[in-house]
Structure formats: C-alpha cells, structure tokens
Protein backbone atom coordinates (compact mmCIF):
# COMPACT_ATOMS: atom_id res chain seq x y z
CA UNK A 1 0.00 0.00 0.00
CA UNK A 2 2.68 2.35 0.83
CA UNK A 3 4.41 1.85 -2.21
CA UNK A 4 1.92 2.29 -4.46
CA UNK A 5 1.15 5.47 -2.22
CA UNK A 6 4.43 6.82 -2.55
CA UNK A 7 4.47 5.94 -6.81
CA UNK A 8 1.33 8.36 -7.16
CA UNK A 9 3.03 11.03 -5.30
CA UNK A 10 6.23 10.75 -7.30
CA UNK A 11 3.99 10.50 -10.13
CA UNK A 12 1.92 14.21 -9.59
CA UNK A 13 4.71 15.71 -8.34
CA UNK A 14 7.27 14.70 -11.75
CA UNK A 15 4.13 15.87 -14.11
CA UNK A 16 3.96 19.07 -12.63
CA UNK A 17 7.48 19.29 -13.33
CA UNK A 18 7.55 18.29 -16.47
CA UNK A 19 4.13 20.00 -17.61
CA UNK A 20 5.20 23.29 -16.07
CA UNK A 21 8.50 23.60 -17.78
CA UNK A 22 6.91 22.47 -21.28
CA UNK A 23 4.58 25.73 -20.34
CA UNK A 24 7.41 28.06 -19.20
CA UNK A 25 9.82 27.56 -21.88
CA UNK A 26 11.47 30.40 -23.34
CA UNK A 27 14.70 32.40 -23.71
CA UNK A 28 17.10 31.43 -21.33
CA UNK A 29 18.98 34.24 -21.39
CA UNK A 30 15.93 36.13 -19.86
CA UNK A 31 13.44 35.87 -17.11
CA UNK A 32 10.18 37.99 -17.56
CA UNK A 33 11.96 40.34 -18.79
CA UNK A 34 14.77 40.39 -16.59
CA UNK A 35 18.46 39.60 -17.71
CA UNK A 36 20.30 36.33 -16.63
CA UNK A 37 22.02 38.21 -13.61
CA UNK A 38 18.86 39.15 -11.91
CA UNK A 39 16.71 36.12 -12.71
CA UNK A 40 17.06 32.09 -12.99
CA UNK A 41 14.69 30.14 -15.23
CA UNK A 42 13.44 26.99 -14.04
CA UNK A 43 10.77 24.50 -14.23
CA UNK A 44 8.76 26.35 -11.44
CA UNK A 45 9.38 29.89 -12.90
CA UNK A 46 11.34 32.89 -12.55
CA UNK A 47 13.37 32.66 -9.35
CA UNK A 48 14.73 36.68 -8.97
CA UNK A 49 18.04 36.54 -7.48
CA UNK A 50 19.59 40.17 -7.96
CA UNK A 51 19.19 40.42 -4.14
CA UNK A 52 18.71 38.94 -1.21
CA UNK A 53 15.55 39.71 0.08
CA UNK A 54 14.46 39.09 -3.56
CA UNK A 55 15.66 35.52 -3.25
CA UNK A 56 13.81 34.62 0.15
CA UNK A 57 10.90 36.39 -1.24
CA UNK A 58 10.34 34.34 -4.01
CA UNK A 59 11.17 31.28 -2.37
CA UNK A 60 8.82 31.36 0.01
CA UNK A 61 6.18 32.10 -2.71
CA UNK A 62 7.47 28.68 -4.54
CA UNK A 63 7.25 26.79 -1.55
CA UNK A 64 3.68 27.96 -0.13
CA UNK A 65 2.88 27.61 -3.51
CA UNK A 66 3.90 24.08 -3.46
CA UNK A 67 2.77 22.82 0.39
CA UNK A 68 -0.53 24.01 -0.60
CA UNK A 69 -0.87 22.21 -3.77
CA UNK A 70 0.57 19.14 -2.17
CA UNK A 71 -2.22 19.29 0.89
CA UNK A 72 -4.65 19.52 -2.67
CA UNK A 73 -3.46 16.60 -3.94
CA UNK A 74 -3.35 14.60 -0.82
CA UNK A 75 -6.60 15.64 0.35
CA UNK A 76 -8.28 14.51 -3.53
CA UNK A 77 -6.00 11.50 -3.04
CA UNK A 78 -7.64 10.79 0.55
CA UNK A 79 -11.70 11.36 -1.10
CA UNK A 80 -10.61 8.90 -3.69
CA UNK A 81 -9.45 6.28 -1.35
CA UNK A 82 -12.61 6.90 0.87
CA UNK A 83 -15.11 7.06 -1.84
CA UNK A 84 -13.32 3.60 -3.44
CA UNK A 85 -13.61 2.22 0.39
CA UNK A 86 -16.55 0.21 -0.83
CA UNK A 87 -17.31 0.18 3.26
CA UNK A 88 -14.44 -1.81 4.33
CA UNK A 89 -13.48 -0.08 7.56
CA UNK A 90 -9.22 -0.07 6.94
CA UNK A 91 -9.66 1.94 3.40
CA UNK A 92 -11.96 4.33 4.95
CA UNK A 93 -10.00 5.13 7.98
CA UNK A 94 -6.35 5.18 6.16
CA UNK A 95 -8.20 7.99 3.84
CA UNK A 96 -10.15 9.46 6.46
CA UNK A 97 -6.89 10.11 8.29
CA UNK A 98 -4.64 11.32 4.55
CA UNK A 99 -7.34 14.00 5.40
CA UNK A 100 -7.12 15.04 8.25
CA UNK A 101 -3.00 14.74 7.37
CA UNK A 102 -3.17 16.98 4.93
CA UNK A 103 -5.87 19.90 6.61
CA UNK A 104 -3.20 19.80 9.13
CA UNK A 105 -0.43 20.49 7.06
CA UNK A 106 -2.84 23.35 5.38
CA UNK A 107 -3.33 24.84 8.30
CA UNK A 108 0.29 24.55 9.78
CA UNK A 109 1.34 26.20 6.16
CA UNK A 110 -1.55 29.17 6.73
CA UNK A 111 -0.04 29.11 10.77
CA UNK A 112 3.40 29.82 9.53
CA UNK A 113 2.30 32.04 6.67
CA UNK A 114 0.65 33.90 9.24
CA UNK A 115 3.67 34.29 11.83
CA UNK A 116 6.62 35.11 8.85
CA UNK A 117 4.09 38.02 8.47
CA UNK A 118 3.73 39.23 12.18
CA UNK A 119 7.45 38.52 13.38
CA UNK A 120 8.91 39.51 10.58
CA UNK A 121 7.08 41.90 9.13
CA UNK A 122 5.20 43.63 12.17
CA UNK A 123 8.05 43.02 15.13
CA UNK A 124 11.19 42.98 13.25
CA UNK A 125 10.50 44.96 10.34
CA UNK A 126 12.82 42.51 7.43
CA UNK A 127 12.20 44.03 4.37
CA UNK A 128 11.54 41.90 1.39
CA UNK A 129 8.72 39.80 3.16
C-alpha cells in the first residue's frame, strides 16, 4: 500500500514538473523580462536573485505555492481512497486520516504564513517579506 502510495506522489509531483516547464519555456537568457544576472529560469518559474531579500521572497512564494498544492493533492487523493472504500473499515479510515493529514499540514502552512508576516514583518521589520 505504501508503495503504491508513494508511486502516485512521485507520479503528480514529476508531471507538474515536467508539464510546467513544457509551459514556461522560453529564452534562457531572460526571465520575464529580466536579464540572466537578476533572474534564474526553471521548471517552477522565474526565481529573482539580484538580491537577497528578492531571493527569500520568491522562495517562500514557490514553496507555499507548493505545500498548498501538495495538501490539494493529498486531500483529492484521501476522497478517492474513501469514496473507493466500498465500506471496508481499513480503506476508509487510512483515507479518512490522509485527510485530516493533509488539513493539518494546510493549516500549519496558513499558521506559519501567518507568523513570517507578524514577526517579521510587524516586530522585526525585514524588508523583502
């Protein structure tokens, strides 16, 4: 079960790889308009790196981006496995708790979302965040 688990995963997370840098191919030598000093192009866009608060700023982005979409798939991946349950208590409570897994993560993403913005922004005062 875990295997196959883990091959789906790999599976979603390699197409949106793939899918997104069939989508965001173009000049390498620029990125949105940027030259190649200020910006890297890769599969998961434009990654500005003329400075550093630039840098952080868009990976942060990239990764909320991505913990959120993960929690997505995990949570359609947990429906499926309940829905395919066909009442056979195991299946329903191994997606029942992919669920509540991934909610968790959601809201531990939203959590931390929500203190980069207070300590860092409010209390410290980092620019770039």
């Amino acid at each position: 079960m875990k295997r196959r688990q883990l091959a789906i995963a790999t599976s979603i997370i390699s197409s949106c790889f793939v899918f997104s840098s069939k989508v965001l191919a173009f000049d390498s030598r620029y990125c949105n308009g940027l030259t190649s000093a200020d910006g890297i192009n890769t599969a998961l866009g434009c990654i500005k790196v003329g400075s550093g608060e630039e840098l952080v700023t868009t990976i942060l982005k990239i990764a909320i981006g991505l913990g959120g979409g993960l929690a997505l798939a995990l949570i359609l991946y947990g429906v499926f496995i309940v829905t395919t349950s066909a009442g056979m208590p195991d299946k329903l409570k191994a997606g029942s708790e992919i669920i509540t897994s991934a909610v968790i993560g959601l809201i531990f993403i939203l959590l931390s979302l929500f203190l980069v913005k207070l300590i860092g922004i409010n209390i410290l005062g980092i620019p770039g965040l």
